[in-house]
Protein backbone atom coordinates (compact mmCIF):
# COMPACT_ATOMS: atom_id res chain seq x y z
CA UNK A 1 106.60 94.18 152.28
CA UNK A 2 102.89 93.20 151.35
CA UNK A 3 104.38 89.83 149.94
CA UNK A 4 106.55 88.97 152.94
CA UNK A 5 103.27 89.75 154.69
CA UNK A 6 101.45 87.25 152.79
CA UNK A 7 104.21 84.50 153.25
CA UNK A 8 104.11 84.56 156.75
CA UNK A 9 100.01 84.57 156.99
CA UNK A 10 100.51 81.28 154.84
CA UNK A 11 103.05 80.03 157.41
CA UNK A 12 101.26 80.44 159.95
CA UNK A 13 98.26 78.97 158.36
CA UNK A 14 100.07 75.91 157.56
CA UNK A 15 101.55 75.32 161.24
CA UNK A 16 98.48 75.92 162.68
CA UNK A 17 96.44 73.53 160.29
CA UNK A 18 99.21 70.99 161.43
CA UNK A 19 98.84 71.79 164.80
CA UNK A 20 95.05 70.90 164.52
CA UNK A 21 95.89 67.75 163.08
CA UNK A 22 98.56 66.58 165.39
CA UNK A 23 97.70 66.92 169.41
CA UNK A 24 100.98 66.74 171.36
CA UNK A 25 99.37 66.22 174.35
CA UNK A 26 97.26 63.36 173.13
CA UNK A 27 98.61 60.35 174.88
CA UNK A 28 97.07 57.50 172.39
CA UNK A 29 96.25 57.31 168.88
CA UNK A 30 93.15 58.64 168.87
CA UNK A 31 94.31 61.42 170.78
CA UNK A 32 96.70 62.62 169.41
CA UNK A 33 95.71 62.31 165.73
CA UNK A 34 92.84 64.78 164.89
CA UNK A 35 90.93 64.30 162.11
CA UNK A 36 90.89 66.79 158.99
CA UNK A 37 88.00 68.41 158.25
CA UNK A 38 84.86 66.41 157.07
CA UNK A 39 85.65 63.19 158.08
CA UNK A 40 84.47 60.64 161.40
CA UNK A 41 86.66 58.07 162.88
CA UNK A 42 84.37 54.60 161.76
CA UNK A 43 82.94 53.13 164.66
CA UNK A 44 84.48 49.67 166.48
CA UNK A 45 83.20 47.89 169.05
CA UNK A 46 85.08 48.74 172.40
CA UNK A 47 86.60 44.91 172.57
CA UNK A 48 87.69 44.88 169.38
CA UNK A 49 91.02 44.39 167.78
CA UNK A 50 90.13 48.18 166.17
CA UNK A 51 89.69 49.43 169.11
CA UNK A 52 92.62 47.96 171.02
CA UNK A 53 94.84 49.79 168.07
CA UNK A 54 92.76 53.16 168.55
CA UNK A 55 93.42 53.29 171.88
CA UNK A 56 97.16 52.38 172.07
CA UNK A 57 99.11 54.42 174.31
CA UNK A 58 101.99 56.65 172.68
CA UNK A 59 105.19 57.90 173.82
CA UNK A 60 105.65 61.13 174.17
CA UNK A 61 105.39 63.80 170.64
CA UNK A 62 109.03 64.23 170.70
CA UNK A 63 110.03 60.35 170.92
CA UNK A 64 112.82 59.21 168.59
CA UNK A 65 113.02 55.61 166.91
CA UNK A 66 115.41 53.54 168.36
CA UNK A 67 116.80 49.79 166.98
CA UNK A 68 117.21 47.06 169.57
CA UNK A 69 120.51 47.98 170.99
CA UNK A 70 119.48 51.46 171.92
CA UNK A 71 121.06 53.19 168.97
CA UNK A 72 118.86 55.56 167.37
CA UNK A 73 117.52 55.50 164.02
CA UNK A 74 118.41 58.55 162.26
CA UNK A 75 116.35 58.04 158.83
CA UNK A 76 112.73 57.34 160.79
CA UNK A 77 110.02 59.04 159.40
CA UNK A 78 108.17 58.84 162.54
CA UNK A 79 104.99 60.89 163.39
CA UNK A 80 104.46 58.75 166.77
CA UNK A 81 106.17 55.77 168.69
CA UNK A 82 104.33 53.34 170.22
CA UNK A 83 104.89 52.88 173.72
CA UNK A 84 105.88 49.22 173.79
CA UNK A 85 108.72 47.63 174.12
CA UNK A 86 111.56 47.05 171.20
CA UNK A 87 113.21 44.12 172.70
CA UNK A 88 116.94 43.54 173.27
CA UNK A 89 117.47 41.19 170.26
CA UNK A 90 116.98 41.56 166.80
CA UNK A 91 114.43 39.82 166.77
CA UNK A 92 110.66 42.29 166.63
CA UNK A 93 110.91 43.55 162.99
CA UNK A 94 108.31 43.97 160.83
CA UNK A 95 105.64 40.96 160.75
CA UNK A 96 106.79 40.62 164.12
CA UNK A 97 105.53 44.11 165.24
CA UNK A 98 101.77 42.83 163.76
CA UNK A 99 102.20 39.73 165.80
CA UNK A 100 103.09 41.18 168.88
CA UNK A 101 99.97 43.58 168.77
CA UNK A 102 97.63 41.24 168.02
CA UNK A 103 99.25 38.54 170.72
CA UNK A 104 98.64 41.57 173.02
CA UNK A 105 95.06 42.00 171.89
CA UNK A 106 94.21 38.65 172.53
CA UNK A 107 96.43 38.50 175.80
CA UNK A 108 94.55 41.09 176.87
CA UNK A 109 91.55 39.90 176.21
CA UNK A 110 92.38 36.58 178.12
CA UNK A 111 92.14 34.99 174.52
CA UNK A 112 94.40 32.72 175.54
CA UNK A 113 93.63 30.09 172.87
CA UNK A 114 93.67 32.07 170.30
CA UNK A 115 96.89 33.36 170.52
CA UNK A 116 99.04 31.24 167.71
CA UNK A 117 101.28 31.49 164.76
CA UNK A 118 102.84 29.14 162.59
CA UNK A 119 106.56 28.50 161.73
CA UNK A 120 107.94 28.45 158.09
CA UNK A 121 107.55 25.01 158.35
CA UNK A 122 103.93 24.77 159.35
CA UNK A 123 104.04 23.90 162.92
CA UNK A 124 101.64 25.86 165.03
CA UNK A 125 102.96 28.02 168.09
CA UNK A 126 100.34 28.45 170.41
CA UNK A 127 100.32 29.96 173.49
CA UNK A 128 98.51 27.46 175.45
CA UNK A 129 101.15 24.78 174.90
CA UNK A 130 103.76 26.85 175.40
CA UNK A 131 102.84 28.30 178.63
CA UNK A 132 102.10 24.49 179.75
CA UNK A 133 105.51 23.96 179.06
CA UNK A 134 105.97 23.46 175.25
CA UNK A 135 108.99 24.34 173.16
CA UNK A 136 110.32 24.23 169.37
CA UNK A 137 112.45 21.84 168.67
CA UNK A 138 113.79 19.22 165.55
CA UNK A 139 110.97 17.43 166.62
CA UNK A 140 108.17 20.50 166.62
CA UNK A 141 106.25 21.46 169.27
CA UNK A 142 107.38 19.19 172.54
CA UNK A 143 107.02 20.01 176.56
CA UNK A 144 110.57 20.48 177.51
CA UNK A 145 110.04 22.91 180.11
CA UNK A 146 108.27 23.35 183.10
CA UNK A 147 104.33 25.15 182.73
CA UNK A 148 104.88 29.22 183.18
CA UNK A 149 101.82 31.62 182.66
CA UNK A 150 103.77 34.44 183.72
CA UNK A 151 103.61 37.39 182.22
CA UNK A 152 107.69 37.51 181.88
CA UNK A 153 106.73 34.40 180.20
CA UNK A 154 104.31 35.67 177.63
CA UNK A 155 107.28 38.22 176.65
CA UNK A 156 109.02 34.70 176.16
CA UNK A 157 106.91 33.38 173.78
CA UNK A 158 106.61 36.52 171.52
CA UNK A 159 110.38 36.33 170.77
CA UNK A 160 109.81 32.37 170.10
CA UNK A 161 107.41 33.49 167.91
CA UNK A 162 109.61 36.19 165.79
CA UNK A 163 112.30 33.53 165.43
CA UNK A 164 110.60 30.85 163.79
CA UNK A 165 107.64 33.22 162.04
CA UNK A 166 108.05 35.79 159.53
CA UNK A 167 106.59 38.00 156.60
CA UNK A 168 106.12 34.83 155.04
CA UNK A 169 104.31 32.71 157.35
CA UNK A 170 101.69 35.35 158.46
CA UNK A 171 101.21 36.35 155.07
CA UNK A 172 99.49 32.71 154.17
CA UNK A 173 97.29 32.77 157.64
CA UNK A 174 96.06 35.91 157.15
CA UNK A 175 92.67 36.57 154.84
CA UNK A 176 93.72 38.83 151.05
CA UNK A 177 91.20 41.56 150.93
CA UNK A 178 90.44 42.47 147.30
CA UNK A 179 88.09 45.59 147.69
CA UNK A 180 90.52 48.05 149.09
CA UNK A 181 87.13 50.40 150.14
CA UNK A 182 86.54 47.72 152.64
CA UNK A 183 89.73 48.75 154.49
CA UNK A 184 89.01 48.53 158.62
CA UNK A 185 91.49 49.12 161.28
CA UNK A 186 93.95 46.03 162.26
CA UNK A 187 94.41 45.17 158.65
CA UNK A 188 97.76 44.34 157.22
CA UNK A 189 99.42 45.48 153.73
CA UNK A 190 101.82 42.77 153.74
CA UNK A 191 103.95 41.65 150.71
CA UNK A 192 106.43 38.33 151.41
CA UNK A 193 108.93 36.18 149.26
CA UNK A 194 110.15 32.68 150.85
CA UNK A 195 113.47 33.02 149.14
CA UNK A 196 113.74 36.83 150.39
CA UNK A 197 112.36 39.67 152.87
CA UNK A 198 109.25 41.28 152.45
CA UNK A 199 107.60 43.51 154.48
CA UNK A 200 104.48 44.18 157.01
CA UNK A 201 102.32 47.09 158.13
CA UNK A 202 99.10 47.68 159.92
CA UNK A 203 96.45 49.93 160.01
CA UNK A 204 96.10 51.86 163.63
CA UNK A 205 92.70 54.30 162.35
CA UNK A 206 90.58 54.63 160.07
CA UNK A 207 88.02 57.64 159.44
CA UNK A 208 85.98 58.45 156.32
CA UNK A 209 84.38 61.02 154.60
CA UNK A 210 80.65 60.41 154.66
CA UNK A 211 79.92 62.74 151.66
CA UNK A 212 83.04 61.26 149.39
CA UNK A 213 83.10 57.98 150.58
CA UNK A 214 86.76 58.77 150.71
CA UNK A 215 89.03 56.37 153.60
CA UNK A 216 91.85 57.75 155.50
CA UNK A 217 93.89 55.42 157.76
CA UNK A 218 97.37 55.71 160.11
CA UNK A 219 100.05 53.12 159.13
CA UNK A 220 102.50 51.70 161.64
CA UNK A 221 105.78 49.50 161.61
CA UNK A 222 108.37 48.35 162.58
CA UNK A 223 111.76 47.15 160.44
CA UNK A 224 115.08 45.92 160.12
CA UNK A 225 117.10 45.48 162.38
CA UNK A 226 114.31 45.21 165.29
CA UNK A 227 113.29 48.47 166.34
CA UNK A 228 110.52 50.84 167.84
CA UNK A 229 107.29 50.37 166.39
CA UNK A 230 106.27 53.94 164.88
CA UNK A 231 103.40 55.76 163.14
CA UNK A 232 104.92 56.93 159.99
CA UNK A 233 104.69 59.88 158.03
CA UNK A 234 102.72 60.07 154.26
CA UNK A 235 105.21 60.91 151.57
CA UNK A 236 102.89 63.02 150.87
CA UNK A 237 102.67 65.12 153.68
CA UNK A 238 100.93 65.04 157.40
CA UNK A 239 100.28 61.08 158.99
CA UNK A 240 97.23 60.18 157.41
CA UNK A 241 97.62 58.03 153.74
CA UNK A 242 93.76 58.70 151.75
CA UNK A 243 92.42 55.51 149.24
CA UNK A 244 91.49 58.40 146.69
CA UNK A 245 95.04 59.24 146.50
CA UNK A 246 96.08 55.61 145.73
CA UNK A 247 96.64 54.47 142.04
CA UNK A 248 98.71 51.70 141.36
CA UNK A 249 100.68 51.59 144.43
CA UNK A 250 100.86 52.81 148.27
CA UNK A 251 103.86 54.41 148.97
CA UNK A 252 105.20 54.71 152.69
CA UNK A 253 108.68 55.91 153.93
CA UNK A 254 110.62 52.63 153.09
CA UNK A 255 107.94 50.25 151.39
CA UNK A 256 106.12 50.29 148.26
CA UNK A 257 102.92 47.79 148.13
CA UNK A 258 100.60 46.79 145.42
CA UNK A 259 97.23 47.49 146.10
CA UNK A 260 96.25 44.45 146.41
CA UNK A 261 98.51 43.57 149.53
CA UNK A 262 95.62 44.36 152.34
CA UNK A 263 94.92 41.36 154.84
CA UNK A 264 92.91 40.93 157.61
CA UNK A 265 93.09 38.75 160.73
């Protein structure tokens, strides 16, 4: 009886040091992911691209993954969904998910300008031309269409985008990062191969330990087909992935990188 006693105290120990990790009322990433004992979320200016990420709203605790045409995805190893839209095409998969967040950074930020990605052939999509009227065609970038700064239109552009950009493409406009202890929020593992798929993720948090030194950091995606973008689980138990834990590799729910796949914006 003693032993069965013990078992349960351990349960219960377990669910509630899980409970004080994961907030299901929390309605944005920093919300709803608490922080294990001993470590501080790093500091970001409040217009950042860090901060954008911290603050992204969430679905609900009990949201599922779901691909674009509304069937769900039974194998997700989701800990949160991000509440933003999937699409209705195939179309926002895995670089695409980092390019729509950071397009809605910058959108937000009335960045206008800066908002731009380049196709596998080197032709640069930006936003300004396009919502002055610009389109992809055998020719590149030509006006073809009338000037829309809509909103509706904006949407419009993003799925331009995730047609003619991919793992690839971002991959060469985004900066390697070799120090992996320089690790901020917004950065990218990414991994690419023009003559197949690779794959994309991005860091929503970061906190550290200020006696170890030791980073811990959310990863999101999303994958193929298009789906939900998610928060997913560690392997290794709970949401947060720790750089002292890392060796040769990061392993996540359906990727492997090498450690030196980290980019930055």
């Amino acid at each position: 009886m003693k032993f069965y006693s013990i078992l349960f105290l351990l349960f219960l120990s377990c669910n509630d040091s899980k409970s004080q990790i994961i907030n299901p009322l929390g309605t944005t990433v920093e919300t709803r992911f608490k922080l294990p004992s001993g470590y501080q979320r790093i500091p970001v200016l409040n217009d950042s691209f860090g901060a954008f990420l911290r603050d992204f709203p969430l679905k609900n605790d009990k949201s599922k993954v779901y691909f674009y045409n509304e069937e769900e995805k039974t194998n997700a190893q989701q800990v949160a969904v991000l509440d933003i839209d999937r699409g209705t095409r195939d179309l926002q998969q895995c670089a695409d998910a980092v390019m729509r967040l950071r397009s809605e950074y910058l959108y937000a930020r009335k960045q206008f300008s800066a908002i731009s990605f380049k196709t596998f052939s080197g032709v640069s999509m930006t936003y300004d031309k396009y919502k002055n009227g610009y389109r992809i065609t055998n020719q590149g970038f030509i006006k073809s269409k009338s000037p829309d700064t809509s909103r509706e239109g904006f949407r419009k552009y993003q799925d331009m985008v995730f047609t003619y950009a991919n793992t690839y493409t971002l991959e060469k406009e985004m900066k390697a990062i070799k120090n992996l202890s320089d690790l901020q929020l917004g950065d990218v593992f990414i991994v690419s191969n023009p003559k197949s798929y690779g794959h994309a993720m991005i860091v929503m948090d970061v906190a550290e330990n200020p006696q170890s030194k030791d980073k811990i950091f959310l990863l999101a995606q999303s994958y193929m087909p298009a789906q939900d973008i998610h928060i997913v689980k560690n392997p290794k138990g709970g949401a947060w992935y720790s750089l002292k834990d890392l060796n040769t590799e990061l392993y996540t729910p359906e990727w492997t990188f090498p450690l030196n796949a980290l980019h930055r914006f």
